[in-house]
Protein backbone atom coordinates (compact mmCIF):
# COMPACT_ATOMS: atom_id res chain seq x y z
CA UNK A 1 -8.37 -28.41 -10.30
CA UNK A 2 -4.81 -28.38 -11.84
CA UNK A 3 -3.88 -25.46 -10.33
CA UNK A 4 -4.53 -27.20 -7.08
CA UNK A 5 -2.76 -30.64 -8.07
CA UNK A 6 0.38 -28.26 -9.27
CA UNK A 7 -0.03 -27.03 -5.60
CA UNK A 8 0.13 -30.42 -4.45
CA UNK A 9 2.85 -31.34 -6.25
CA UNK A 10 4.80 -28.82 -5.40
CA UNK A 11 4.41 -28.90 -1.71
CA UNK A 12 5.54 -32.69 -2.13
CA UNK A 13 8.74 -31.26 -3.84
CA UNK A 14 9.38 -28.97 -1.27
CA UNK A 15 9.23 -31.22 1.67
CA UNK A 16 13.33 -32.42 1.24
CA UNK A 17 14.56 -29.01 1.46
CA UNK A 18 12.28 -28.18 4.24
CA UNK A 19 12.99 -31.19 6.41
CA UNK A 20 16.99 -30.06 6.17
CA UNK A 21 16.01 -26.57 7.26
CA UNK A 22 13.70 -27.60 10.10
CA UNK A 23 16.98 -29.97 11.55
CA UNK A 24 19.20 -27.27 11.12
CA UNK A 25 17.38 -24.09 12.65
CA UNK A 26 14.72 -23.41 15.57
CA UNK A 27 11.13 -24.70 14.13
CA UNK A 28 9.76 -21.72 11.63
CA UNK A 29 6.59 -20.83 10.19
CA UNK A 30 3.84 -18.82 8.87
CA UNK A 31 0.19 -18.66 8.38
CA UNK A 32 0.48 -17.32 4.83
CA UNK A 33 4.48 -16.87 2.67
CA UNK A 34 6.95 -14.27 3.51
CA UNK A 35 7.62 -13.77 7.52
CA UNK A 36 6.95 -10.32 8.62
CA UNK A 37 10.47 -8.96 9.56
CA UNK A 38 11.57 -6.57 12.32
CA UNK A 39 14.68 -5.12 11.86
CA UNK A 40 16.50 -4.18 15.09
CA UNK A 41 18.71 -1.03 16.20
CA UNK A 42 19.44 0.99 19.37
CA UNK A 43 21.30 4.21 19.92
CA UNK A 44 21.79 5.71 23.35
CA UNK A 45 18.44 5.34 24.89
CA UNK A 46 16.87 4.64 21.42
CA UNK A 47 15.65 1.30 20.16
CA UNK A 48 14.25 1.75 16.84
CA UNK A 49 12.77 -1.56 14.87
CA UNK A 50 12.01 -1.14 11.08
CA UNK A 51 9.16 -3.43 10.53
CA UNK A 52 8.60 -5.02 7.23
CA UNK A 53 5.83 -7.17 5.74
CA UNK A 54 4.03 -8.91 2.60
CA UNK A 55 1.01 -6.97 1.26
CA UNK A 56 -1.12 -9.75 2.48
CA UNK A 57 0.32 -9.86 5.82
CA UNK A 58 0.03 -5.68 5.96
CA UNK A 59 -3.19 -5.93 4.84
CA UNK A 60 -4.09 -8.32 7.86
CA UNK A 61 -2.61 -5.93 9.85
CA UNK A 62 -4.98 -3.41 8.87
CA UNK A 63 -7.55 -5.68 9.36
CA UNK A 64 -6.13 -6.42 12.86
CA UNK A 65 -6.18 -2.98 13.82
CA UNK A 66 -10.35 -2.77 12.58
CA UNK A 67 -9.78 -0.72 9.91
CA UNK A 68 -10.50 -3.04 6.84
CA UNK A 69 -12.97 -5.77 6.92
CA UNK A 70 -11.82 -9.69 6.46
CA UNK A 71 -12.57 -9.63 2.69
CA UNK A 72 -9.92 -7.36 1.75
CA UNK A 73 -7.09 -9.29 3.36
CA UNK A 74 -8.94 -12.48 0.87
CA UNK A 75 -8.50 -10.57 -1.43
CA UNK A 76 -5.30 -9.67 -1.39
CA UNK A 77 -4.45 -13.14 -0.65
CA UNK A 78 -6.04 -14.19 -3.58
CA UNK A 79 -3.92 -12.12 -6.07
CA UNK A 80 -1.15 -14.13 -4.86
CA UNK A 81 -2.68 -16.82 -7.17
CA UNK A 82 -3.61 -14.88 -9.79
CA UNK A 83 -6.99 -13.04 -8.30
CA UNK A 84 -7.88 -9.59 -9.79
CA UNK A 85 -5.66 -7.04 -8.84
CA UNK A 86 -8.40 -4.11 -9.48
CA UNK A 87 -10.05 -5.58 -6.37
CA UNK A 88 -7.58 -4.26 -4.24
CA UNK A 89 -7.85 -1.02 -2.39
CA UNK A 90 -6.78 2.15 -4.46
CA UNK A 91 -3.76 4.87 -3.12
CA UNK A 92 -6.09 6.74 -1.40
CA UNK A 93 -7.60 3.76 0.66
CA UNK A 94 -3.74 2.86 1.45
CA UNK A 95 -3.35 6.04 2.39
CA UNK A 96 -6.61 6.45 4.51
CA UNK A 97 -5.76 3.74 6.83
CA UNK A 98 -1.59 4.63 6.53
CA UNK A 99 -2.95 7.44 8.33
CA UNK A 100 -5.32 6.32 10.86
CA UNK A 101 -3.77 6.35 14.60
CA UNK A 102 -6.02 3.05 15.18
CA UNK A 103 -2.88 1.11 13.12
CA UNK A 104 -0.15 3.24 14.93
CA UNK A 105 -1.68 1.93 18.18
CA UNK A 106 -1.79 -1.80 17.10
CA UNK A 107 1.51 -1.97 15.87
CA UNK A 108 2.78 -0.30 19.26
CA UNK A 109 0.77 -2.94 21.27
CA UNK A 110 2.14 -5.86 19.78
CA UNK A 111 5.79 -4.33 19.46
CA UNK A 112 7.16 -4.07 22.99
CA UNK A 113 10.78 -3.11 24.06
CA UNK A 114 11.47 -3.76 27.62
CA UNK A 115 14.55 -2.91 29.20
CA UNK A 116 15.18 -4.10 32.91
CA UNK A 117 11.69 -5.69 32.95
CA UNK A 118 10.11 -2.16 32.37
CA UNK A 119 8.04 -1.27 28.92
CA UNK A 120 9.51 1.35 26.94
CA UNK A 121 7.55 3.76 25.66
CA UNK A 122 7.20 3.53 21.94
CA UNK A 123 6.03 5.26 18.80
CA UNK A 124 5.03 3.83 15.63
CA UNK A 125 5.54 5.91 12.59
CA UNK A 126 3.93 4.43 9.64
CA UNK A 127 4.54 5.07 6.02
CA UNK A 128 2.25 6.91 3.55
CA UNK A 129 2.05 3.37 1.80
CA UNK A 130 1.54 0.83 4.69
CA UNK A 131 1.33 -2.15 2.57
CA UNK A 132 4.22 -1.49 0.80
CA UNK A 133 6.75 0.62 3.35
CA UNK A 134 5.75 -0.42 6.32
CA UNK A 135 6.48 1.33 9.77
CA UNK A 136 9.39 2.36 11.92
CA UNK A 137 8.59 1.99 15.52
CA UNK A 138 10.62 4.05 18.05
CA UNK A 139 11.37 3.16 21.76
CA UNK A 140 12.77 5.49 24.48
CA UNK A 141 14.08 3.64 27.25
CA UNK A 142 15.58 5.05 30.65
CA UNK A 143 19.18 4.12 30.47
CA UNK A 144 20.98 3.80 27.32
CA UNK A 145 20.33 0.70 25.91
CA UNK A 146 23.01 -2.35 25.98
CA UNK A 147 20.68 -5.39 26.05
CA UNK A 148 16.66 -5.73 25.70
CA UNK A 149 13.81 -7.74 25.73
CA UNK A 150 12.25 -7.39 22.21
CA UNK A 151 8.52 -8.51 22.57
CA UNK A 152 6.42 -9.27 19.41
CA UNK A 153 2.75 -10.63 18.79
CA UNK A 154 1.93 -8.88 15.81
CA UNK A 155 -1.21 -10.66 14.37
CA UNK A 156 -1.09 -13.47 17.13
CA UNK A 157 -4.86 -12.32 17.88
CA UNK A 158 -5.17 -13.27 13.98
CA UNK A 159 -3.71 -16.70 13.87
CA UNK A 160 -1.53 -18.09 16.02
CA UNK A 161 0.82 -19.98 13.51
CA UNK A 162 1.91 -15.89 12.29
CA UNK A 163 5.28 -15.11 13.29
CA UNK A 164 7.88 -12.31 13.10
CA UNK A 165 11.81 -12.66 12.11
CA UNK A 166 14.50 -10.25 13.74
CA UNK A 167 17.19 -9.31 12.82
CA UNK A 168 19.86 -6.67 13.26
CA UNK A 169 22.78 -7.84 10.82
CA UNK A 170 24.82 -9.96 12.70
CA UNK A 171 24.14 -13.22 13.15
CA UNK A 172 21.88 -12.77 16.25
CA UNK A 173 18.01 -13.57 14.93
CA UNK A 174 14.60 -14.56 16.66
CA UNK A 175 11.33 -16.46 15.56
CA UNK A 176 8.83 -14.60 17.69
CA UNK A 177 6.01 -16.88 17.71
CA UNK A 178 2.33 -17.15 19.99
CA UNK A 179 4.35 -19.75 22.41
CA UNK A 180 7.55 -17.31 22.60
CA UNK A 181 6.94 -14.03 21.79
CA UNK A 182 9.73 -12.18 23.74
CA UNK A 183 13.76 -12.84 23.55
CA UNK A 184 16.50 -11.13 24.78
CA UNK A 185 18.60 -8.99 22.84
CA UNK A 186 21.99 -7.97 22.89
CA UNK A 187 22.68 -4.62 20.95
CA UNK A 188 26.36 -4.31 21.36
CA UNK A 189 27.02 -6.69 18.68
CA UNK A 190 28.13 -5.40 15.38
CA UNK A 191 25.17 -4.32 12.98
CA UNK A 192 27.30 -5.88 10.21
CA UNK A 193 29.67 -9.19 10.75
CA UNK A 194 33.13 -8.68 9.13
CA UNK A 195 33.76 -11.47 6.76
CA UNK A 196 30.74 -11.50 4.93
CA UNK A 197 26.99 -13.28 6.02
CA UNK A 198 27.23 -16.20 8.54
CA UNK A 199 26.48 -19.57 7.68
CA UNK A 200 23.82 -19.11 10.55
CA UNK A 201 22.11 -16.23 8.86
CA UNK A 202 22.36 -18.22 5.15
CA UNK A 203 20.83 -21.25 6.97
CA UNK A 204 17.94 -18.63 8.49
CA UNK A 205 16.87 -16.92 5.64
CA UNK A 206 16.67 -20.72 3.45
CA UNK A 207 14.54 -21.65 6.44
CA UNK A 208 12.38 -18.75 6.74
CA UNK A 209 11.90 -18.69 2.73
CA UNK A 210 10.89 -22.33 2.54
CA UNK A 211 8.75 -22.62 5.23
CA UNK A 212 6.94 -19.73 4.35
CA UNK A 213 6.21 -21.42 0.81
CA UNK A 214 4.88 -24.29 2.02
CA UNK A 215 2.87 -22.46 4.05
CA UNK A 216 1.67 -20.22 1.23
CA UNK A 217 1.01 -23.15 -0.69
CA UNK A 218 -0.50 -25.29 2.14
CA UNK A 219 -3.33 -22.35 1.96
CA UNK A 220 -3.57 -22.69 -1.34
CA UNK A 221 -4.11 -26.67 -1.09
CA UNK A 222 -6.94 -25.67 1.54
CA UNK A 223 -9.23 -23.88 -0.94
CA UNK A 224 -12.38 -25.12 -2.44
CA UNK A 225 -11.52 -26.17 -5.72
CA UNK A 226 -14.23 -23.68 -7.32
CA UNK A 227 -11.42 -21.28 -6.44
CA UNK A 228 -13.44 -19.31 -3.44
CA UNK A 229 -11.07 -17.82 -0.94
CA UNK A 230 -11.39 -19.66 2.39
CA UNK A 231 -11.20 -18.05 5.43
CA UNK A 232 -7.74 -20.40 5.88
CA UNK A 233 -8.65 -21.37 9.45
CA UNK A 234 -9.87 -17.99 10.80
């Protein structure tokens, strides 16, 4: 019980902050903490998007792609608040289903590039450690590539409140959410803006990290208070 009226009290706390980053930026949001980010690049006829996550978000990813059962993304949920890290999967596990061309194919699913209206074809190269590395995801398009339409639904089948952030390093971003996945891309801008970050991309990343702690926390509030992961809405 006090763990869950500190919970309480600090999603009360967070609430000011929040409201001024929901009036300055597009609506954000996540069904656990940290947004999965996709980081965008093209060369020629390349686009290549470096795709990073939490552990518990990777780990739903695994279990997206049906290679870990529900009770492993719990649990690594749980050691967000303290839970037993020796319940996790060991290296070779990670490395089992880094491996396995079942995640490959979800992550190319729900990562689409389209250029002109026409899919891209795309290949997902994941690290040796998934849930720590992530996965570079390579798209060869036609023509060489100007301007895009970056699609993503990664773990949309999961829970519709999970969304992505993109980014490239200027101060172009996108919230791909279940409501609006895709959004056009321009990659002729810079990768980096002279001058330093924009106030835009300051504003972005306060958003993103609030949000996604009242989120995190809002899960936590959820839970019996015997401590028993529940299954958050699933």
């Amino acid at each position: 019980m006090p763990r869950l009226a500190s919970a309480r009290s600090m999603t009360l706390a967070l609430c000011v902050p929040v409201i001024w980053a929901w009036m300055a930026l597009p609506a954000l949001g996540h069904a656990a903490g940290e947004l999965p980010h996709a980081r965008l690049s093209a060369e020629g006829e390349q686009v290549t998007v470096e795709l990073s996550t939490a552990p518990d978000d990777a780990a739903d990813l695994v279990v997206a792609a049906g290679l870990w059962p529900e009770e492993v993304f719990l649990a690594y949920l749980d050691v967000l608040f303290g839970g037993d890290p020796g319940l996790l999967p060991d290296d070779a596990e990670i490395a089992e289903v880094s491996a396995d061309p079942a995640l490959a194919d979800y992550l190319t699913e729900r990562v689409r590039i389209r250029q002109q209206g026409n899919d891209c074809p795309g290949d997902a190269r994941v690290a040796a450690d998934f849930i720590e590395d992530g996965a570079t995801l390579v798209f060869t398009c036609p023509d060489t590539v100007t301007e895009a339409e970056v699609d993503i639904t990664l773990l949309h089948d999961r829970d519709p409140a999970y969304r992505t952030f993109s980014v490239d390093g200027t101060a172009q971003y996108a919230v791909h959410t279940a409501d609006r996945s895709a959004h056009p891309w321009d990659f002729t801008l810079a990768q980096q803006a002279e001058g330093g970050v924009s106030v835009a991309v300051l504003l972005a990343a306060a958003g993103v990290i609030l949000l996604g702690a009242a989120g995190l926390l809002a899960r936590l509030w959820s839970r019996p208070a015997d401590g028993t992961p529940a299954e958050a809405g699933r």
